[in-house]
Protein backbone atom coordinates (compact mmCIF):
# COMPACT_ATOMS: atom_id res chain seq x y z
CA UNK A 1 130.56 208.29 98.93
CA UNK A 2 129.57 211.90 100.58
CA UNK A 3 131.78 213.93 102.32
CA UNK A 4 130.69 214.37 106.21
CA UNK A 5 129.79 217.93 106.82
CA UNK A 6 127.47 220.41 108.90
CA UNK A 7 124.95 220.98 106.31
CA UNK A 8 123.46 224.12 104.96
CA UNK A 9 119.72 222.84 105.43
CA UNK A 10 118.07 220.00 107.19
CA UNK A 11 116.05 218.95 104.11
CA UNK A 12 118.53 218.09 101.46
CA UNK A 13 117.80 219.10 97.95
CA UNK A 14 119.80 216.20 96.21
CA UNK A 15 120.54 212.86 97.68
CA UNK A 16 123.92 213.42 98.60
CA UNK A 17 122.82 216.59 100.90
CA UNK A 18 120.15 214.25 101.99
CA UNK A 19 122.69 211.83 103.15
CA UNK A 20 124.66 214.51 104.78
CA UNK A 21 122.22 215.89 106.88
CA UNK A 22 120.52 212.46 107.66
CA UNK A 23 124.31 211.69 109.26
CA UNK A 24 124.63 215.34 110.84
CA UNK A 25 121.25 215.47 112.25
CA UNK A 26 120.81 211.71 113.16
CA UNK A 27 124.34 212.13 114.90
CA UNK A 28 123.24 215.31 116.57
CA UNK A 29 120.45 213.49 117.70
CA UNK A 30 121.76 210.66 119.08
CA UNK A 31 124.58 211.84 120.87
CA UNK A 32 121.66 214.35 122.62
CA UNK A 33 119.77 211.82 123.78
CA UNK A 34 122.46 209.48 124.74
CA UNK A 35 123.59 212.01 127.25
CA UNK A 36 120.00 213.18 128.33
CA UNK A 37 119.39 208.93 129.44
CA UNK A 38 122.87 208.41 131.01
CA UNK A 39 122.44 211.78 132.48
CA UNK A 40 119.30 210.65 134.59
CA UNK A 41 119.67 207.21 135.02
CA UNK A 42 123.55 207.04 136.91
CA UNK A 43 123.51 210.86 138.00
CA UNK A 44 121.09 211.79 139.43
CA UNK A 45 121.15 215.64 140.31
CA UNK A 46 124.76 216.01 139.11
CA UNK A 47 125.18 217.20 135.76
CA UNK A 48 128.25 215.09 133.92
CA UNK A 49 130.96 216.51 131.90
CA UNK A 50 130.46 215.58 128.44
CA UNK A 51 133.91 215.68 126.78
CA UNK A 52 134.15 214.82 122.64
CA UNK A 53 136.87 212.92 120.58
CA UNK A 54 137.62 212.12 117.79
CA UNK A 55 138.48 214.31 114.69
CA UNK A 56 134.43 214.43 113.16
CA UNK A 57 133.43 215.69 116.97
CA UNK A 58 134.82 219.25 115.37
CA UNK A 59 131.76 219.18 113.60
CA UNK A 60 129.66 219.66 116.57
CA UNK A 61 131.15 222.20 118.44
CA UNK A 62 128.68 224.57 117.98
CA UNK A 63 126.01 222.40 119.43
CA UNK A 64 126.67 222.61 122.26
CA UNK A 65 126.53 218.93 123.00
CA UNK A 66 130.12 219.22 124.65
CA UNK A 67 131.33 220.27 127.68
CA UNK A 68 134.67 220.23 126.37
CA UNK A 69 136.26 219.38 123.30
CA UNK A 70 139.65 217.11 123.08
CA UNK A 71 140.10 215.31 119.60
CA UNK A 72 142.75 213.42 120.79
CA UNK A 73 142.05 212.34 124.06
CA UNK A 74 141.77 208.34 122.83
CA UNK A 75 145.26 208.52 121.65
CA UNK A 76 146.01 210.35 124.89
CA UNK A 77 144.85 207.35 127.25
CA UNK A 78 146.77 204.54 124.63
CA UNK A 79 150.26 206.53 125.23
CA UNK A 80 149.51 206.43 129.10
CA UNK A 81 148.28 202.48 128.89
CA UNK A 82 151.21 202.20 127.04
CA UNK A 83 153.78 203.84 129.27
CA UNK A 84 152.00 201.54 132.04
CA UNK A 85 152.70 198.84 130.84
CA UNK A 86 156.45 199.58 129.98
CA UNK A 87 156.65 200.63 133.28
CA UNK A 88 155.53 198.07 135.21
């Protein structure tokens, strides 16, 4: 087990910082080009708002892969599906 964190170095020294910065980087990575695709195929010139959740998104806000930044925004929509539901 490793602890997920921002890394101090791409290339890991041992194998845990290995394993860290293979899940940083190949996260980092991802997420970029995840965006970059959805971006041109559905929107054409308009640039989307990329918003992150989740508690681990933290770990990217200096990535600038975000527009915005709302950890709980999952748990956000459940209360309001929720409350729907009561309600109707």
């Amino acid at each position: 087990m490793v602890e997920i964190v921002r890394p101090q170095e791409v290339l890991g020294r041992s194998t845990i910082e290995s394993i860290q910065s293979g899940l940083y980087y190949g996260t980092q990575a991802t997420v970029r080009s995840l965006v970059n695709a959805v971006t041109q195929r559905h929107f054409a010139a308009d640039k989307p708002v990329v918003i992150g959740t989740g508690g681990f998104g933290r770990l990217f806000e200096d990535e600038q892969l975000f527009d915005a930044f709302l950890p709980e925004l999952s748990l956000i929509g459940l209360r309001r599906a929720v409350n729907l539901s009561v309600t109707s």
